[in-house]
Protein backbone atom coordinates (compact mmCIF):
# COMPACT_ATOMS: atom_id res chain seq x y z
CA UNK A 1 -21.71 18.59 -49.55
CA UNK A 2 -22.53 17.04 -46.28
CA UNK A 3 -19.43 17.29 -43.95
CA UNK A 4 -17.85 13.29 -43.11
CA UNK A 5 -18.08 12.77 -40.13
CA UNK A 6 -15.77 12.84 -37.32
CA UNK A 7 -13.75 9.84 -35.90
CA UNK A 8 -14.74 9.28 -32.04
CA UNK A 9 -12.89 10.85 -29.73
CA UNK A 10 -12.07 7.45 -28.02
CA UNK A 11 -10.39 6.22 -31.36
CA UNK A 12 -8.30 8.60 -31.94
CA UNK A 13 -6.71 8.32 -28.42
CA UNK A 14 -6.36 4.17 -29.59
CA UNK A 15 -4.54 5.40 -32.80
CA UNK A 16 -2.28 7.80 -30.90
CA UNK A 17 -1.26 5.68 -28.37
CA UNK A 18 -0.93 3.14 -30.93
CA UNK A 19 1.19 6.00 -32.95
CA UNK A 20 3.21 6.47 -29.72
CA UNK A 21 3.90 2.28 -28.94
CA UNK A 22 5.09 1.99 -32.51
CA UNK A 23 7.52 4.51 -32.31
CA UNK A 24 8.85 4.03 -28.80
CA UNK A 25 8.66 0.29 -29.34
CA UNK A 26 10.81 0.29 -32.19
CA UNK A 27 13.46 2.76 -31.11
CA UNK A 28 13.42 -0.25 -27.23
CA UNK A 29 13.97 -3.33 -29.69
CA UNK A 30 16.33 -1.45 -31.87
CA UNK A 31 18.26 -0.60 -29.17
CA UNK A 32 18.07 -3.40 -27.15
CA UNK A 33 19.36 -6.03 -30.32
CA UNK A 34 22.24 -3.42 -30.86
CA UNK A 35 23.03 -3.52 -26.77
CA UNK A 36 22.43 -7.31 -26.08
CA UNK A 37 22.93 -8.89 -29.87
CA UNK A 38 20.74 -11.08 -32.18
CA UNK A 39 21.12 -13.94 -29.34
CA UNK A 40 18.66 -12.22 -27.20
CA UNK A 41 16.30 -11.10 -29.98
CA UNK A 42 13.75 -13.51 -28.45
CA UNK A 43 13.89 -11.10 -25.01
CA UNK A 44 13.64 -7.74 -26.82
CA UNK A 45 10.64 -8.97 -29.10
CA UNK A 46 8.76 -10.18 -25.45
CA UNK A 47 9.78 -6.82 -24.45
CA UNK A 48 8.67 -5.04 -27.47
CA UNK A 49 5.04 -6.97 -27.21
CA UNK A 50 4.65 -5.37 -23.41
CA UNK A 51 6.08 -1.79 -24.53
CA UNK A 52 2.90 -2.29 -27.30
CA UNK A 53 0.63 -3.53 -24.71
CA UNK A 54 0.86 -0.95 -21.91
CA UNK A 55 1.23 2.18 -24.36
CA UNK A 56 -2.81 0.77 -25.36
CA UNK A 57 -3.51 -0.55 -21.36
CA UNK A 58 -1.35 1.96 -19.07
CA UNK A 59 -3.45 0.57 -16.32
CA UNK A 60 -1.75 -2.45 -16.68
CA UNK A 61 1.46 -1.00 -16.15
CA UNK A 62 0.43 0.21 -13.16
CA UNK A 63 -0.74 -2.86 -12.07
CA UNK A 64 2.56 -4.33 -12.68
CA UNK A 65 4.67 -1.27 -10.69
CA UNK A 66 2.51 -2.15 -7.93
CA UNK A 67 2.70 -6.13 -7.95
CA UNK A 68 7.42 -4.93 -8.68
CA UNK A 69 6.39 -2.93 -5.13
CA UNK A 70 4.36 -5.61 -2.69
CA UNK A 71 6.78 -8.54 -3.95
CA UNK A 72 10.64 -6.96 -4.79
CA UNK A 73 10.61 -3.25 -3.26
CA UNK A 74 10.12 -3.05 0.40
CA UNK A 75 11.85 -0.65 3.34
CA UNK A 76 13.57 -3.18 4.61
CA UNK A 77 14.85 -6.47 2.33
CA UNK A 78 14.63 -10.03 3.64
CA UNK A 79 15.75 -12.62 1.87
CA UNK A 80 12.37 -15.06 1.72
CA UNK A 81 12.16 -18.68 1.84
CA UNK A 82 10.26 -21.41 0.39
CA UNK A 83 7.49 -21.02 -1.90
CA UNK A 84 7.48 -17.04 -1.53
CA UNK A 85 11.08 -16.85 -2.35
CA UNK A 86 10.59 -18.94 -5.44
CA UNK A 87 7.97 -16.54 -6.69
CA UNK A 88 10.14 -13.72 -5.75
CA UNK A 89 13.41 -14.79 -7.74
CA UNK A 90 11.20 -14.52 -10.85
CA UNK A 91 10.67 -11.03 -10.06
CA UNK A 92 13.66 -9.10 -11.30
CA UNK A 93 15.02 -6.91 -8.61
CA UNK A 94 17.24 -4.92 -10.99
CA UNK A 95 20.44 -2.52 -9.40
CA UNK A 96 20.67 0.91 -8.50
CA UNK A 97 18.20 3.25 -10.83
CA UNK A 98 17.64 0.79 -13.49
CA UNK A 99 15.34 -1.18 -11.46
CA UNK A 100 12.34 -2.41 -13.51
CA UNK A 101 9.97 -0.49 -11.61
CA UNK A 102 12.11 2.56 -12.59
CA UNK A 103 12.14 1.61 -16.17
CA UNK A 104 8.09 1.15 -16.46
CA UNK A 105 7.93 4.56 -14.22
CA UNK A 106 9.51 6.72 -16.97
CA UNK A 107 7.80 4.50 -19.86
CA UNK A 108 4.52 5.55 -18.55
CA UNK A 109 5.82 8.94 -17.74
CA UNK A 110 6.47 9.52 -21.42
CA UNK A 111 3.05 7.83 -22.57
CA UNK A 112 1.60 10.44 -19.80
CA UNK A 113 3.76 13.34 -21.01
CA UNK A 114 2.66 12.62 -24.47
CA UNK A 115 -0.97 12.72 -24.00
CA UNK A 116 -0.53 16.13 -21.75
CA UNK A 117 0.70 17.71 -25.14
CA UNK A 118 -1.78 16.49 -27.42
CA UNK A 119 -4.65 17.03 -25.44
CA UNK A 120 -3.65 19.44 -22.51
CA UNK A 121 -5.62 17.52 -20.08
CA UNK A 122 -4.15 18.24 -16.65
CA UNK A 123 -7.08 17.05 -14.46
CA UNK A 124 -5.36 14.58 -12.88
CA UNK A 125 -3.38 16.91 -11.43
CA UNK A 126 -6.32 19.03 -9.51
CA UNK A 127 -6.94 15.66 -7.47
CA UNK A 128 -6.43 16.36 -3.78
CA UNK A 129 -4.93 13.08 -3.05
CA UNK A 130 -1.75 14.20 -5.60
CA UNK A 131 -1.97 17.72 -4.66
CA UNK A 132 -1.05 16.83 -1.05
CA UNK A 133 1.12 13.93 -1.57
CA UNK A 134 3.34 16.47 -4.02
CA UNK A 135 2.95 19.16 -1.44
CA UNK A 136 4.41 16.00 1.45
CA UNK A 137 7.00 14.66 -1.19
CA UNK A 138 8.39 18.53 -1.58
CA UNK A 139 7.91 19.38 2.43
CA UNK A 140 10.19 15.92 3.34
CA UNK A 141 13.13 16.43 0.67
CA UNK A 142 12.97 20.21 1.30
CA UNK A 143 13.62 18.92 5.42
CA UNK A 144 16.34 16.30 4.57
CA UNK A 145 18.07 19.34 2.42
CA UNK A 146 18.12 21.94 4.78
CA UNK A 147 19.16 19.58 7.71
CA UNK A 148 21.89 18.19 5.91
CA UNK A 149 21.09 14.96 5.99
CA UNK A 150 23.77 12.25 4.96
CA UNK A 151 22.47 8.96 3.78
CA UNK A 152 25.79 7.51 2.99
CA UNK A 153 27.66 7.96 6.57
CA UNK A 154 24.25 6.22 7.81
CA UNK A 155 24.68 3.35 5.37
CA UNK A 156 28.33 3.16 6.93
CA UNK A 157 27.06 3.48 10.22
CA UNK A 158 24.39 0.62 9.58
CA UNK A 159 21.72 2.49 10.49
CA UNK A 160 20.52 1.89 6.83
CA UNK A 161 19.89 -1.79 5.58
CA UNK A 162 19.92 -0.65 2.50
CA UNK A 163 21.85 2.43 0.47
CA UNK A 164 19.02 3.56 -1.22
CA UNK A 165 18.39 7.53 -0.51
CA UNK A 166 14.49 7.96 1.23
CA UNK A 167 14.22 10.91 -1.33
CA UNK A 168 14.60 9.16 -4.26
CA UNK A 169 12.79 6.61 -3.18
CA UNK A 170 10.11 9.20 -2.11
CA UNK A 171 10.00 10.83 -5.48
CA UNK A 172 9.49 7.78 -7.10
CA UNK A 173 6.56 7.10 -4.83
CA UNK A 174 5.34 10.60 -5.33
CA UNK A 175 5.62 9.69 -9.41
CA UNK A 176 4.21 6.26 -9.06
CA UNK A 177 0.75 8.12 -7.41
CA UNK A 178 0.66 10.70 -10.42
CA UNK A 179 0.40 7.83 -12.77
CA UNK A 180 -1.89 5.85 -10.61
CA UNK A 181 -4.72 8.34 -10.72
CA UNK A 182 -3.63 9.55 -14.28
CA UNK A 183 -4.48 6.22 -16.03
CA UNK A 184 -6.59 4.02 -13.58
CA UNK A 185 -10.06 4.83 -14.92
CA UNK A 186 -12.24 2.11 -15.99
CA UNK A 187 -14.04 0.38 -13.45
CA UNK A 188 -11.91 -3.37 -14.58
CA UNK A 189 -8.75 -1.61 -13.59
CA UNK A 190 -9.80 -0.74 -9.81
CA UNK A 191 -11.04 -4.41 -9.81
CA UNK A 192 -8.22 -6.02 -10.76
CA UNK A 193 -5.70 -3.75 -8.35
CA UNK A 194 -7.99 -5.21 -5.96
CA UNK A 195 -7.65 -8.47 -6.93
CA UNK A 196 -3.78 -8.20 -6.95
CA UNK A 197 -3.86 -7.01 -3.59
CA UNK A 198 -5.78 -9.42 -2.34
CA UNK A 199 -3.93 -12.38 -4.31
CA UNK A 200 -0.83 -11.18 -2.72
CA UNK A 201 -2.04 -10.77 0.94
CA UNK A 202 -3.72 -14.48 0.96
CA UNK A 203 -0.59 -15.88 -0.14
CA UNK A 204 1.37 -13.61 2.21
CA UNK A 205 -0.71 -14.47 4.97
CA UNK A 206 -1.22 -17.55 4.83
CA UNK A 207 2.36 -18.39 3.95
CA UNK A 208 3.56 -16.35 6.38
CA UNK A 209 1.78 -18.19 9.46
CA UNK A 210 4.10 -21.44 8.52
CA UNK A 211 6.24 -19.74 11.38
CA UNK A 212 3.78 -19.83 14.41
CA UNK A 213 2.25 -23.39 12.77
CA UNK A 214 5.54 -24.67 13.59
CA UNK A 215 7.33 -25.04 9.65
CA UNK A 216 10.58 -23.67 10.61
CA UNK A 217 10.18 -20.20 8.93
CA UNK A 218 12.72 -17.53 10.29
CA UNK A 219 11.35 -14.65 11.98
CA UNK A 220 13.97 -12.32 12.15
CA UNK A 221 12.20 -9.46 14.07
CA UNK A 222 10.14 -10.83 16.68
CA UNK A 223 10.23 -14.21 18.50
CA UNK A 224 9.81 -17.44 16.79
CA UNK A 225 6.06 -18.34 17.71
CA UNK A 226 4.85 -15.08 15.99
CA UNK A 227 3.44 -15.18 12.24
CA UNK A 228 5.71 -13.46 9.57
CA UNK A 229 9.52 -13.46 8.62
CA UNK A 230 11.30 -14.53 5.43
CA UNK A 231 8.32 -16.90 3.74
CA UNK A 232 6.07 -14.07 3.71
CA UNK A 233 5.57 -12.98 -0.51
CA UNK A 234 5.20 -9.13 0.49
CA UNK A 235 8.15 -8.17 1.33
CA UNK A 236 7.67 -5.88 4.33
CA UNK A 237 4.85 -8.58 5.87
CA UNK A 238 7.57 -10.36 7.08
CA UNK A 239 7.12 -7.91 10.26
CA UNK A 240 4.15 -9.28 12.20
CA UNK A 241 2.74 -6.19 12.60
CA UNK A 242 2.51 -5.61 9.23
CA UNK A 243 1.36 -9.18 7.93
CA UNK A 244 -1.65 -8.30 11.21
CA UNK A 245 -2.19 -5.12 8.69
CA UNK A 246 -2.09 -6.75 5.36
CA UNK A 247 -4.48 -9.50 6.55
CA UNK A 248 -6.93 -7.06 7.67
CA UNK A 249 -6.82 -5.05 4.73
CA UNK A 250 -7.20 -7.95 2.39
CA UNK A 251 -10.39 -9.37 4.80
CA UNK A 252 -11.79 -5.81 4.18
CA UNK A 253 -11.72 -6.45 0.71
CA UNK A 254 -13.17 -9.78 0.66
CA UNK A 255 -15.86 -8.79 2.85
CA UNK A 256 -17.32 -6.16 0.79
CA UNK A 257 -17.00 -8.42 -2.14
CA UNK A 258 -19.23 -11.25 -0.55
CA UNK A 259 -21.42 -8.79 0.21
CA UNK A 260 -22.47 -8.38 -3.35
CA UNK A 261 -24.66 -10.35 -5.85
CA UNK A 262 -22.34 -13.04 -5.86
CA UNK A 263 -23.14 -17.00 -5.68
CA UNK A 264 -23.56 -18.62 -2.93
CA UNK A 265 -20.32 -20.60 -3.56
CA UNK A 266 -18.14 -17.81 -3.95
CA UNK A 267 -19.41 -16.03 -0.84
CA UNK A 268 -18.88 -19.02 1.32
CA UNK A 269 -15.28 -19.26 -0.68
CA UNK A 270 -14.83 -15.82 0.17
CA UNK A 271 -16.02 -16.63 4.48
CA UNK A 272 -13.74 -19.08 4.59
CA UNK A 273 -10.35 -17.03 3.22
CA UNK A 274 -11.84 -14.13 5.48
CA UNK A 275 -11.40 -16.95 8.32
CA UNK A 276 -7.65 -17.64 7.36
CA UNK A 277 -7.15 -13.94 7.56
CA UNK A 278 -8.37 -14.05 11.09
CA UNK A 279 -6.70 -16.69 12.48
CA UNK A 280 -3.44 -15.02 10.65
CA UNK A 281 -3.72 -11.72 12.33
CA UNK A 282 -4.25 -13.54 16.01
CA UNK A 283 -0.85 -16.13 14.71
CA UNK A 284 0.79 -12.27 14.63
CA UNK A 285 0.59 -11.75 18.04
CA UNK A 286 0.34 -8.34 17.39
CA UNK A 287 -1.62 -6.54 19.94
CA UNK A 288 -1.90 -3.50 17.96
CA UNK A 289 -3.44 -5.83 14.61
CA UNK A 290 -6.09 -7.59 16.65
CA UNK A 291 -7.58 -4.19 18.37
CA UNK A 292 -7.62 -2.80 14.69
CA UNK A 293 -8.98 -6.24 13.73
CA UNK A 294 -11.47 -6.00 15.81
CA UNK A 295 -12.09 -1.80 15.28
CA UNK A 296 -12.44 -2.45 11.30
CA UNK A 297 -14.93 -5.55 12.05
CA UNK A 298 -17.30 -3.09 13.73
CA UNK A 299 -16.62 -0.86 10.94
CA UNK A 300 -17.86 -3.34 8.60
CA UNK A 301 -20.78 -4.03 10.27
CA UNK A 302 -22.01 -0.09 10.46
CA UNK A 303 -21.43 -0.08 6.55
CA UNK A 304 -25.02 0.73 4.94
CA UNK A 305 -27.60 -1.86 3.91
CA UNK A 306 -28.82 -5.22 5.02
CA UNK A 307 -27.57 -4.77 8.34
CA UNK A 308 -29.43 -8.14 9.25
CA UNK A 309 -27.62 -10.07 6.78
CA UNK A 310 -24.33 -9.01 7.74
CA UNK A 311 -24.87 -9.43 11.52
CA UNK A 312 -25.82 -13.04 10.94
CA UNK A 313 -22.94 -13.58 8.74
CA UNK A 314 -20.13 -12.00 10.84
CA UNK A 315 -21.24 -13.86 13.70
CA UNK A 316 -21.20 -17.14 11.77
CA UNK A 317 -17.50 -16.11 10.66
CA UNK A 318 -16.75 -15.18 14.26
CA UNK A 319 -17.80 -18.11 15.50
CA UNK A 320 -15.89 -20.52 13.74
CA UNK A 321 -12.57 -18.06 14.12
CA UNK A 322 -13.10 -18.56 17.41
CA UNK A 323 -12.65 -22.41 17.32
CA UNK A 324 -10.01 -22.29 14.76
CA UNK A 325 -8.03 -19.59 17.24
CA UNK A 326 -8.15 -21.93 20.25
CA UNK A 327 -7.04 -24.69 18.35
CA UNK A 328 -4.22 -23.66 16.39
CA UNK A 329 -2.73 -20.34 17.84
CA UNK A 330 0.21 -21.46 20.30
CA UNK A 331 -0.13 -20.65 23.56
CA UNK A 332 2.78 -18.07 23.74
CA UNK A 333 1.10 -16.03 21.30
CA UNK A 334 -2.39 -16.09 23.32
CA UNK A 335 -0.49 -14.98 26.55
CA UNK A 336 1.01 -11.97 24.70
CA UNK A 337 -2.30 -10.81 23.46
CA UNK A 338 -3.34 -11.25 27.03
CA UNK A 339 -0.87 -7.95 28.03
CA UNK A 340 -3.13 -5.22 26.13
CA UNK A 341 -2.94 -2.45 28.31
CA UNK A 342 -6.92 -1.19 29.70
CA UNK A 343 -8.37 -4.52 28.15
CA UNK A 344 -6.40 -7.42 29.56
CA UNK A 345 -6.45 -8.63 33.15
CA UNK A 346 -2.92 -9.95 32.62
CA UNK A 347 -0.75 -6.48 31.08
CA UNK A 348 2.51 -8.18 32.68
CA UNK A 349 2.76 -11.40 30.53
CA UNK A 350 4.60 -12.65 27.54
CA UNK A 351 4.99 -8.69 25.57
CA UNK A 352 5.35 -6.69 28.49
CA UNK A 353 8.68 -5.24 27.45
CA UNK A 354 7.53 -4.54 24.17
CA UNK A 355 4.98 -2.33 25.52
CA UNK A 356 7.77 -0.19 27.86
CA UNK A 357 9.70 -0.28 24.95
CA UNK A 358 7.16 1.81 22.88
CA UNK A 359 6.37 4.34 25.91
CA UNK A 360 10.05 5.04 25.86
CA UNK A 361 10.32 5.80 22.25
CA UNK A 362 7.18 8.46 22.83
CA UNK A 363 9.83 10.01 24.62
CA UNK A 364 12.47 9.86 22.26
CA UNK A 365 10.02 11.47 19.53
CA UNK A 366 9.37 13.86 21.37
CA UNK A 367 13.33 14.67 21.82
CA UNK A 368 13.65 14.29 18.77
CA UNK A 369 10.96 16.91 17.60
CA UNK A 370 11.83 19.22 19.76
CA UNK A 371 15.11 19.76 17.82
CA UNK A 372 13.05 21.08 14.71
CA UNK A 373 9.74 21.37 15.38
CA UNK A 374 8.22 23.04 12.76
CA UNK A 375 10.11 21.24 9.59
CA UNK A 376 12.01 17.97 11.17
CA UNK A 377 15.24 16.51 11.76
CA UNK A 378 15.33 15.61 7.90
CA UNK A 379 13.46 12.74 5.28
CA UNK A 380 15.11 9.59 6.64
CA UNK A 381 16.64 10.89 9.81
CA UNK A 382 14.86 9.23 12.73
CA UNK A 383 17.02 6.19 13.41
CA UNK A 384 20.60 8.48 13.07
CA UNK A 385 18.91 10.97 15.41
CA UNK A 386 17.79 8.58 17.86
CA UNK A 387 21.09 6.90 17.58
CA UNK A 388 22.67 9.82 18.56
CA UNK A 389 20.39 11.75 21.49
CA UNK A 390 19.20 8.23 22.95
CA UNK A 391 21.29 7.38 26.19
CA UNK A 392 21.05 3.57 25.30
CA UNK A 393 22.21 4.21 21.58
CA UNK A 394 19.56 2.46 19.98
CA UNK A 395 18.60 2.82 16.48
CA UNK A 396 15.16 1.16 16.86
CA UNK A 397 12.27 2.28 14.08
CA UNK A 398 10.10 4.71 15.62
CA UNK A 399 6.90 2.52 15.21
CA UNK A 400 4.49 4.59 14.84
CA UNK A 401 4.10 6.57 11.57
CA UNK A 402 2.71 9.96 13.01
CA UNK A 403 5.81 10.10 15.41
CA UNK A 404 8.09 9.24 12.60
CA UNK A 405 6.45 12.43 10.55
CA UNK A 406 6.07 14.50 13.24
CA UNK A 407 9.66 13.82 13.94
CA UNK A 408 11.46 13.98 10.12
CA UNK A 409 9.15 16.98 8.87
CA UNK A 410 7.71 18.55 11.50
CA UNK A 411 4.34 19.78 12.33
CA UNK A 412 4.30 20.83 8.75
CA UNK A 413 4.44 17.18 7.60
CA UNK A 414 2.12 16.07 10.10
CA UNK A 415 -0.77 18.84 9.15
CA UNK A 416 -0.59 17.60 5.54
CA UNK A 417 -0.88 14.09 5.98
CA UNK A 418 -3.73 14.43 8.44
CA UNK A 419 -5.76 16.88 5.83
CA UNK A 420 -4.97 13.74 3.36
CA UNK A 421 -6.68 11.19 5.36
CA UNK A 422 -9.15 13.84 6.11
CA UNK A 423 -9.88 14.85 2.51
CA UNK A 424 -10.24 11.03 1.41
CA UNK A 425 -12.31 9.96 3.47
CA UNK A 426 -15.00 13.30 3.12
CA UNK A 427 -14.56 13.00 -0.44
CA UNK A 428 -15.16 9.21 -0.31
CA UNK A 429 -18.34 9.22 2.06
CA UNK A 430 -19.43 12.12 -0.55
CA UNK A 431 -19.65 9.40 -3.40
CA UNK A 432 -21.76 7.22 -1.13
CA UNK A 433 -23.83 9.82 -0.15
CA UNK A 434 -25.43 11.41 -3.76
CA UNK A 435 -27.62 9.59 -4.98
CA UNK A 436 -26.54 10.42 -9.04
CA UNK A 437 -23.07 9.37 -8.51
CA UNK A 438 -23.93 6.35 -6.51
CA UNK A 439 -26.43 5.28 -8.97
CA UNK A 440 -23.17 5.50 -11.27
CA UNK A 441 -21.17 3.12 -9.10
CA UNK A 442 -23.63 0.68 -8.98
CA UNK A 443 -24.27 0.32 -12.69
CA UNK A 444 -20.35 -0.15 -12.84
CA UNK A 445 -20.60 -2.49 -9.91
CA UNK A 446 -18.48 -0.68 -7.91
CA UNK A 447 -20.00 0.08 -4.81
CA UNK A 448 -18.21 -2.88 -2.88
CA UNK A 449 -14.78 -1.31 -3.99
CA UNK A 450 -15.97 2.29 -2.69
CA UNK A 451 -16.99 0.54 0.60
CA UNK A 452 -13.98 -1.32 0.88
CA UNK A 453 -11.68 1.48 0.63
CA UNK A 454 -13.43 3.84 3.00
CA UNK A 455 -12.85 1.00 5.84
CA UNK A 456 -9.47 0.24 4.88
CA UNK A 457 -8.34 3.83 4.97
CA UNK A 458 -9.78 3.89 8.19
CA UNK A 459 -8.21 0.81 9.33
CA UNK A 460 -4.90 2.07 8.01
CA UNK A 461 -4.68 5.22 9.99
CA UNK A 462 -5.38 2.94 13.03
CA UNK A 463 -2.73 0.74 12.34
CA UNK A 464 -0.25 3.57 11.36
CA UNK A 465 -0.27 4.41 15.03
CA UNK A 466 2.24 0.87 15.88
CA UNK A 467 3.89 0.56 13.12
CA UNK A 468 5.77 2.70 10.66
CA UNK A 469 3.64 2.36 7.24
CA UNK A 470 3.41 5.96 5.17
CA UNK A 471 6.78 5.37 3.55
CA UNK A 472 5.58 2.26 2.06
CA UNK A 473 3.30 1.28 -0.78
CA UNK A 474 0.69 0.64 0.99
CA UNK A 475 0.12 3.69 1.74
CA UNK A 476 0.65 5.07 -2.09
CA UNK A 477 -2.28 2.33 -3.36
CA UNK A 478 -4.49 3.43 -0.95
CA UNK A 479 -4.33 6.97 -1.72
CA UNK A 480 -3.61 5.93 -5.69
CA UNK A 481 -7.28 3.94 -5.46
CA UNK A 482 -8.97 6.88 -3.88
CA UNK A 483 -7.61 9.16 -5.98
CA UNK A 484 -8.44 7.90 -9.35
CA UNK A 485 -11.93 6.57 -8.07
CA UNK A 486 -12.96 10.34 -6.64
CA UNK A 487 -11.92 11.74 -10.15
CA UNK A 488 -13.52 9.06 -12.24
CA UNK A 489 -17.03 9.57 -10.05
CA UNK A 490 -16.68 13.10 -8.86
CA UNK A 491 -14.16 14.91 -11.03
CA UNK A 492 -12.68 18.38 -9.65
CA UNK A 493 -14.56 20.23 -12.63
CA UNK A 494 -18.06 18.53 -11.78
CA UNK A 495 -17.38 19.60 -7.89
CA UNK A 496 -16.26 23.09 -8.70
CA UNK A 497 -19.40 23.71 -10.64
CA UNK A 498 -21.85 22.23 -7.98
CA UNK A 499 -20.12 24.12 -5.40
């Protein structure tokens, strides 16, 4: 008798996972009719649909954790304005640890918990990018532990807008990557995370430059002709130095996009949002975001392939950025671009305190490290510290993320998070560079998101040097999108073989 034959692998992961949503989904809308009564049956049967949903797509509940993140879950809470804050009330921001991020964090934990039992496929977790952010996570809690470190007298103190411990918050982060790379696969997923992103950032951007244009939007940390503050939809873009950053990562994107087989409509759709972006980052004032700006633009250009094309293109772009700057960016904002130090022939303008400002907090890290060099002061710890060993008692961010890692973990902390960067971006330039695996990308047309994120990790380190970003999630869906893209292309066990 001829054997039947087998069912394919990839349907019996849909009927386990189907299995799996059935059973969890049943035991959510049971419990939340017996919780909330019949009246809300309507709400736990929406709520049963997405538990079904993302137990078949757990790519799309990462996709939502990451949209709960940009919009609801930022360092530092503003309450936003106008259209942004609109779209923000519909996200729910949920209280203490039952936050809906939270909730969708364990959901897919289970789901990923589940599928580690029946098949004992633990791949994920030989990806460098999780490897070293665990190996961070567990460095920065250990600090904060063995430093004593007391979140709650801060919160009294007001050093802390908001009560939330840094290491749960951290662990969550830590969690959030694990499940990033663990379920982000096919090639749709990466493209839509992109999209999101990039979604987000145009509406952040351009909502957020309603400030400098003169719409009455608060800024609360930086004067009132600067781009950013509470109508920004990303929650921490409402500092300008960060909207300069999200702008420039979001043109990154764009630009690689356009520079597919695309249209000619949608490219020149694409040129003119990559113009907005432009003209956002210079409404910033930030000094810092137009010398990246300008850094990631050459990087751009030096990307491989129709170099000709690009040229013409940029310059096109530049062009008519160039108009658009000189007619709409206030003039208070132009002088305090005109105070970048070795570049400007005016450094004592509009800015110039911000600027002694920052060389004084070099020397407050360095105070600061010098109490615990090799481990830190403790996860969390830079603004009590400085509080307390800076003669002016200020409380000021450090503003600069290596400082601020340097500072709470040590050189320990440091060393890992530059092998991270260091890691991506060699593992990255290694998919670009092998002809079998790039062949791969291409027939998945992927290359634009491969060259997209080797610029904007690139661009990221440079802006992590004026503002404080590696506690963020920005910094988590960078890593998450390199992670899962080197083990989809280039998997650990393919690399340990060829090695």
């Amino acid at each position: 008798m001829m054997p039947l034959p087998s069912m394919p692998r990839r349907a019996e992961l849909s009927v386990d996972r189907a299995t799996l949503a059935a059973a969890l989904g049943f035991l959510a809308l049971a419990a939340t009719v017996f919780l909330l009564g019949p009246a809300r049956l309507s709400l736990a049967l929406f709520v049963g649909i997405g538990v079904f949903a993302i137990a078949a797509r757990p790519d799309w509940g990462v996709t939502i954790i990451v949209i709960l993140l940009l919009v609801q879950y930022g360092q530092r809470g503003i309450e936003r304005t106008g259209q942004a804050g609109l779209i923000a009330s519909l996200v729910p921001p949920g209280e203490g640890l039952l936050t809906p991020n939270n909730i969708l964090g364990l959901y897919l934990a289970s789901i990923l918990a589940f599928q580690i039992y029946r098949d004992g496929d633990l791949s994920f977790l030989r990806s460098r990018q999780v490897q070293l952010v665990l190996a961070i996570t567990v460095v920065l809690i250990g600090s904060g532990i063995l430093n004593g470190v007391n979140y709650d007298e801060q919160a009294e103190l007001g050093l802390r807008i908001t009560g939330q411990s840094p290491m749960r918050a951290l662990a969550s982060r830590a969690l959030f990557l694990v499940l990033f790379v663990a379920f982000v696969r096919r090639p749709s997923s990466f493209r839509s995370l992109m999209l999101v992103f990039v979604a987000l950032s145009l509406f952040t951007s351009f909502s957020g430059s309603s400030a400098a244009l003169g719409q009455g939007s608060d800024v609360p940390q930086a004067a009132a002709y600067r781009a950013g503050g509470t109508s920004t939809l990303i929650e921490t873009a409402g500092n300008p130095n960060r909207l300069a950053m999200v702008a420039t990562l979001a043109l990154v994107m764009i630009w690689e996009f356009t520079q597919s087989e695309l249209p000619a409509g949608l490219r020149w759709t694409g040129a003119v949002a990559a113009l907005g972006l432009i003209v956002t980052v210079f409404l910033t004032a930030s000094r810092g975001g137009v010398v990246c700006l300008f850094g990631t633009g050459g990087l751009l250009l030096m990307q491989r392939g129709h170099l000709g094309r690009r040229v013409i293109y940029a310059l096109l772009v530049a062009v008519v950025a160039g108009y658009a700057i000189s007619q709409v960016v206030p003039e208070a904002a132009m002088e305090r671009l005109s105070t970048i130090p070795g570049i400007s022939s005016n450094p004592t303008g509009e800015g110039e305190g911000s600027i002694e400002r920052r060389e004084y907090t070099y020397v407050v890290a360095y105070n600061i490290w010098k109490l615990s060099p090799i481990i830190g002061v403790g996860l969390g710890n830079w603004q009590y510290m400085r509080f307390l060993t800076d003669p002016t008692r200020s409380a000021g961010v450090a503003h600069n993320s290596y400082l601020e890692a340097v500072s709470e973990g040590g050189l320990i902390t440091l060393g890992l998070y530059l092998l991270l960067f260091l890691v991506t971006h060699r593992q990255l330039r290694e998919l670009a560079h092998r002809p079998e695996i790039l062949e791969r990308i291409r027939e998945d047309r992927m290359e634009w998101v491969l060259n997209a994120l080797r610029v904007s990790i690139l661009s990221f380190m440079a802006f992590s040097l004026s503002s404080d970003l590696w506690d963020l999630i920005f910094f988590y869906f960078l890593m998450g999108l390199a992670g899962a893209l080197i083990n989809k292309y280039n998997p650990p066990v393919v690399r340990e073989a060829m090695a």
